[in-house]
Protein backbone atom coordinates (compact mmCIF):
# COMPACT_ATOMS: atom_id res chain seq x y z
CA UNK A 1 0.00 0.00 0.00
CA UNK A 2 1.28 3.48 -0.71
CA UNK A 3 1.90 6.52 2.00
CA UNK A 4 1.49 10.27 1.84
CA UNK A 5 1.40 11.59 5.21
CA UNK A 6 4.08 14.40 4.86
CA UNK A 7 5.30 14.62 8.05
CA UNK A 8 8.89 14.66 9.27
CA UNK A 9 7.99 14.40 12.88
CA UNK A 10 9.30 10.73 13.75
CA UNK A 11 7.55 9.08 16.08
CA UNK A 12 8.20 9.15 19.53
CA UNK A 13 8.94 12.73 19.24
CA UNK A 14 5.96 14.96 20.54
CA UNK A 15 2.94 14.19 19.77
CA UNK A 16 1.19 13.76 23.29
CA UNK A 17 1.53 17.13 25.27
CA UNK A 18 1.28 17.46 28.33
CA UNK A 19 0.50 21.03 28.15
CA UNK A 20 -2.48 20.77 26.92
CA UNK A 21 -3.33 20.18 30.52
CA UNK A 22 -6.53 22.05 31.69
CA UNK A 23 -7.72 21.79 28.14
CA UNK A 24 -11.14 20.10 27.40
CA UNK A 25 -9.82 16.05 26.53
CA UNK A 26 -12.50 13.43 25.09
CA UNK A 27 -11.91 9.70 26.46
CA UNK A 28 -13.27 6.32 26.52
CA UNK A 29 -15.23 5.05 28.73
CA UNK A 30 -14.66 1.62 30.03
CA UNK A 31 -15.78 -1.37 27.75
CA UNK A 32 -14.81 -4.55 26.23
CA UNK A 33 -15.70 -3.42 22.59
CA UNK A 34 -13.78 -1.86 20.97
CA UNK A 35 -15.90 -0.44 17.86
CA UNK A 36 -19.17 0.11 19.96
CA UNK A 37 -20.33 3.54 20.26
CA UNK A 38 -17.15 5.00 19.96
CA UNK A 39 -18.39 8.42 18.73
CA UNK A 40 -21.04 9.07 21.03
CA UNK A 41 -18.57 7.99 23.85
CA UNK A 42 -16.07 10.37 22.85
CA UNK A 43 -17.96 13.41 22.66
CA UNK A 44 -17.28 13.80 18.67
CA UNK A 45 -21.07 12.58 17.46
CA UNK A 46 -23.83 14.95 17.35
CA UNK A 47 -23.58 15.47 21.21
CA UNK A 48 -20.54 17.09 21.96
CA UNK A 49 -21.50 17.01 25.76
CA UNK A 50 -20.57 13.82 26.24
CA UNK A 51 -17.11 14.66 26.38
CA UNK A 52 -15.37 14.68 29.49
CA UNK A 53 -12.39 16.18 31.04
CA UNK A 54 -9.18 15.34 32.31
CA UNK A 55 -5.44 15.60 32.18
CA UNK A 56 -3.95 12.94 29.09
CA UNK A 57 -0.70 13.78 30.08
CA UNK A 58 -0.92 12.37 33.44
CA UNK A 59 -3.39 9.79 32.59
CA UNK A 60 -2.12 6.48 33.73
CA UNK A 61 -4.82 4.28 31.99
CA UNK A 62 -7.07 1.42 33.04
CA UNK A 63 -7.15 -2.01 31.64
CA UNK A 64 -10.34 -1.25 29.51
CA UNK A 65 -8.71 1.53 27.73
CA UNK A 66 -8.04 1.26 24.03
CA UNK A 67 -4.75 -0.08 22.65
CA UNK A 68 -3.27 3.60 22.54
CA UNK A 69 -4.87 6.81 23.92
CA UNK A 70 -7.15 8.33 21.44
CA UNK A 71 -6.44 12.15 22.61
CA UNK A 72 -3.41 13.61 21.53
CA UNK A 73 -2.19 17.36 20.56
CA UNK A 74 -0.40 18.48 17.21
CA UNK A 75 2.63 20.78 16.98
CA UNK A 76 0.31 23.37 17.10
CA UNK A 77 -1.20 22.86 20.42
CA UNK A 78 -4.28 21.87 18.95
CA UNK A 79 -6.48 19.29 20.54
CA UNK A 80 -7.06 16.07 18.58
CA UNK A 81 -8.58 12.90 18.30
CA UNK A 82 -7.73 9.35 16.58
CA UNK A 83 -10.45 6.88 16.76
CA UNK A 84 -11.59 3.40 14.86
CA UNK A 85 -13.85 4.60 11.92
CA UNK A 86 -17.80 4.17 11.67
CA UNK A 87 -20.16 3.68 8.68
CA UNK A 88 -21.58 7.36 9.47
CA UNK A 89 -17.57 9.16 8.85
CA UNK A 90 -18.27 7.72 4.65
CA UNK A 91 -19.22 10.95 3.37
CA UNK A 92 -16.29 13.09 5.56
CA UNK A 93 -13.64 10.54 4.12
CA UNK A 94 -14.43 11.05 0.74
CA UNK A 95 -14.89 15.08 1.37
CA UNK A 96 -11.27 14.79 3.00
CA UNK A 97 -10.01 12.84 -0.05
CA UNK A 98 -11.79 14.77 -2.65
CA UNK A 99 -10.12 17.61 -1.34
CA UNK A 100 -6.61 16.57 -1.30
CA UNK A 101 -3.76 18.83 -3.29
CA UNK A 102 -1.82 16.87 -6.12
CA UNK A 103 1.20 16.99 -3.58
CA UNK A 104 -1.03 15.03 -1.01
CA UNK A 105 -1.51 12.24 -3.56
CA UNK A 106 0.83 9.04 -4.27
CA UNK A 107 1.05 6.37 -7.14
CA UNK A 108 -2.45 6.58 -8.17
CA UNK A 109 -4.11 7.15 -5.36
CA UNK A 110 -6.34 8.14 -3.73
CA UNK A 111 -8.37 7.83 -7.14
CA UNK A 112 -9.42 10.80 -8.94
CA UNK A 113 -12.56 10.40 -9.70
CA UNK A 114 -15.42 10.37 -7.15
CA UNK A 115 -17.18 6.74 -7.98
CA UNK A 116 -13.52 5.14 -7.96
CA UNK A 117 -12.83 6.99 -4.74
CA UNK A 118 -16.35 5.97 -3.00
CA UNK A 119 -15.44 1.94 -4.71
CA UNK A 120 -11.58 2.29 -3.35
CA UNK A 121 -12.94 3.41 0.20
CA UNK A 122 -15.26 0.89 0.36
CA UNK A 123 -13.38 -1.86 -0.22
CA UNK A 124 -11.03 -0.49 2.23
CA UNK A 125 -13.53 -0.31 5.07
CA UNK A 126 -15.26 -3.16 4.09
CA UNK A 127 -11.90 -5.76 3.96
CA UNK A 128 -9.79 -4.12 6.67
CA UNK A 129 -9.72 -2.20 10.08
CA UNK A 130 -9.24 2.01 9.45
CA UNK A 131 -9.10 4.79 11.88
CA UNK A 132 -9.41 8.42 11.44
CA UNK A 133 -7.33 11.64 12.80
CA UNK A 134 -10.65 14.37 13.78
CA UNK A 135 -10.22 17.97 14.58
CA UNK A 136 -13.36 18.42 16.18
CA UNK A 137 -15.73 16.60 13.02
CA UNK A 138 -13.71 16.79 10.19
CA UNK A 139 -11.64 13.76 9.40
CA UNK A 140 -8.18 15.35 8.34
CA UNK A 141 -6.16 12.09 8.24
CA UNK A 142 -6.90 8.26 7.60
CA UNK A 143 -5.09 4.81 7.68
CA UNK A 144 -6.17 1.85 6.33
CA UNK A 145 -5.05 -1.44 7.11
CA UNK A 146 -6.11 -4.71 4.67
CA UNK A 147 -6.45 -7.59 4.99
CA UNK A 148 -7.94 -7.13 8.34
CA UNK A 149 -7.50 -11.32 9.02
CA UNK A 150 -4.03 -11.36 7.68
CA UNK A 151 -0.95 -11.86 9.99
CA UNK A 152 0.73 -9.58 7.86
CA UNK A 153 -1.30 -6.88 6.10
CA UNK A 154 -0.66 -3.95 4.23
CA UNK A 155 -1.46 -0.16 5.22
CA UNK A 156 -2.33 2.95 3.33
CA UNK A 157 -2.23 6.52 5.16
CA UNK A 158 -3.11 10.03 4.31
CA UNK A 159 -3.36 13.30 5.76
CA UNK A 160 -5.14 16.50 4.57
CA UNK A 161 -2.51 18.89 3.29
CA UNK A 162 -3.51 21.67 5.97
CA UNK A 163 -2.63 18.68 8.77
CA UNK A 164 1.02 17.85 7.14
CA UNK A 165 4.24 18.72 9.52
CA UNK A 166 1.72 18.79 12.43
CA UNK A 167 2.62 15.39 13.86
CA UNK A 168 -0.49 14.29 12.99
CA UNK A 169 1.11 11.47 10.05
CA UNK A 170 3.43 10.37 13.35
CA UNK A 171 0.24 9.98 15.84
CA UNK A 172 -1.57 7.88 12.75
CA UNK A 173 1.69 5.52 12.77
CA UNK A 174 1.72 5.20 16.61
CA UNK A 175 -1.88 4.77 16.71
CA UNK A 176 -1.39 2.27 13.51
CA UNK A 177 1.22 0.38 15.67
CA UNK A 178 -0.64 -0.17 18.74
CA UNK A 179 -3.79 -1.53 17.31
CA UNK A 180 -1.77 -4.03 15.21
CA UNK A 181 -0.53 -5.31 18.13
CA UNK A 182 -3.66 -5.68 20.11
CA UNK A 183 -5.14 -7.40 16.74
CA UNK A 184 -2.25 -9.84 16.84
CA UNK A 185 -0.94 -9.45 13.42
CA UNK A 186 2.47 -10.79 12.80
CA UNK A 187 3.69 -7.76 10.90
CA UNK A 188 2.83 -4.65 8.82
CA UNK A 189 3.87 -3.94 5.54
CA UNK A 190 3.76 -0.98 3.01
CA UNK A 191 4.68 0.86 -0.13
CA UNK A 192 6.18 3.60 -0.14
CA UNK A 193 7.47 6.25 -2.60
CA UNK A 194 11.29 5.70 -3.11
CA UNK A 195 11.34 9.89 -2.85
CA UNK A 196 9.66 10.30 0.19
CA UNK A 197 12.49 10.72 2.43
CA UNK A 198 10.24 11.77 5.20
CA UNK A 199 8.10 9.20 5.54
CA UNK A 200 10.81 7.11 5.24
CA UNK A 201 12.69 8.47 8.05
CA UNK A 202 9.59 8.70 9.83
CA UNK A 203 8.84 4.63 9.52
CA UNK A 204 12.92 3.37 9.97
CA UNK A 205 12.54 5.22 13.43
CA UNK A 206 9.93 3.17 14.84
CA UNK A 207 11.79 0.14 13.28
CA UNK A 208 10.63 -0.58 9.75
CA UNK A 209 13.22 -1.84 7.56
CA UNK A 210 13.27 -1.93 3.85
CA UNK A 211 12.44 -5.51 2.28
CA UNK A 212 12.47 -4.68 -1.10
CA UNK A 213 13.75 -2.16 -3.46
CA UNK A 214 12.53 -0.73 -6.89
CA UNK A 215 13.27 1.87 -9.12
CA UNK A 216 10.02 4.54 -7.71
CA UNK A 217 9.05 2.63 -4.73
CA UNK A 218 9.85 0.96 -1.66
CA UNK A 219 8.53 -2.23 0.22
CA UNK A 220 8.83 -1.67 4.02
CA UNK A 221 7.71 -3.68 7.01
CA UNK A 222 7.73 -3.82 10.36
CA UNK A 223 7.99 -7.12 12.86
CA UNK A 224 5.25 -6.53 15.69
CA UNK A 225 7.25 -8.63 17.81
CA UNK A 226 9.57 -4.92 18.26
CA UNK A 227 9.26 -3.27 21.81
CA UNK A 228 8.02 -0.01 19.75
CA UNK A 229 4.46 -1.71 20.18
CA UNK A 230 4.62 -1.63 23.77
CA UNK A 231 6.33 1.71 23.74
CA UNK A 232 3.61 3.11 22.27
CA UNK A 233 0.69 1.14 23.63
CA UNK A 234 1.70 3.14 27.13
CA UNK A 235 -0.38 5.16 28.45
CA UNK A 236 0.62 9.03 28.51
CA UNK A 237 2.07 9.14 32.15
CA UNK A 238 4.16 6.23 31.01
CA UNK A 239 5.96 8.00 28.19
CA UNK A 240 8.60 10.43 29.29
């Protein structure tokens, strides 16, 4: 699968800010699935009340949390959120993709048209497990990972041009990271452009290593079986 998230933050570096502290946070309450109701629990559906407050920076976790904290704030000091996607974020994925610059957009894709970007998305939510980067409603970044069965599946990930060099392409990774783990994949694996030095960078520092190499492209992967899952599965006390 290909990359274009444009960020040179590597991961480990930032990120999670502690602060933010003070600042309005959203998190999970406690349960055992990890899809249900995610959006209403959050605070980011409809009902924005829902959210409640507290310090991520000093938040030690609980056993029912997710497999990485969902809150975390960009370069900027701006508050956001990375979450599992739902049926009802469709139309803001497309909107975010439709709107991507030509620099934004790698080997082919995301397609250009809009029925071959609804078909691509579809088949990417429909044969593998995605999550989304929100600032407040609008989806501004998105990984996809597929086959969502196989031990070692392939990811795509983009972020909106107006979110690149924010960390938020390094938070996606981290967050990409910890769920693989908790879904017990063996590895992950991905494509990336052979001129994307930042992404590359960005990838080698959380341990990918290069498996294959062709004349535009890259084949990268990563062994799960690395302590950078645990690293970043802690919680945000944990970190520093």
């Amino acid at each position: 699968m290909t990359d274009r998230s444009s960020d040179d933050e590597p991961p480990g570096a930032g990120g999670d800010d502690p602060a933010a502290a003070g600042k309005t946070s959203q998190c999970r309450p406690a349960s055992t699935d990890v899809d249900r109701d995610w959006g209403t629990a959050m605070g980011t559906g409809t009902d924005s009340s829902v959210a409640c407050t507290w310090d991520n920076g000093s938040c030690e976790g609980t056993p029912l949390c997710p497999p990485r904290c969902p809150r975390f704030t960009d370069r900027e000091g701006h508050p956001m959120l990375v979450r599992p996607s739902e049926p009802a974020d469709f139309d803001a994925l497309v909107e975010m993709y439709e709107d991507l610059d030509g620099h934004s957009r790698a080997m082919g894709l995301p397609p250009a048209t809009t029925p071959k970007l609804e078909a691509w998305l579809s088949r990417l939510l429909d044969t593998g497990w995605n999550l989304i980067a929100l600032d407040g409603d609008r989806v501004v970044g998105h990984v996809a990972v597929i086959p969502a069965e196989s031990a070692d599946p392939e990811f795509v990930i983009f972020v909106h041009q107006d979110y690149q060099n924010r960390g938020v392409g390094s938070e996606l990774v981290k967050q990409l990271i910890a769920h693989a783990g908790d879904r017990a994949h063996d590895e992950l694996t991905l494509s990336v452009s052979s001129g994307n030095r930042r992404a590359i960078t960005v990838y080698q520092n959380v341990g990918f290593d290069v498996v294959e190499r062709q004349v535009t492209e890259l084949a990268m992967a990563l062994d799960l079986q690395q302590p950078i899952v645990e690293q970043v599965q802690q919680p945000p006390a944990a970190r520093n």
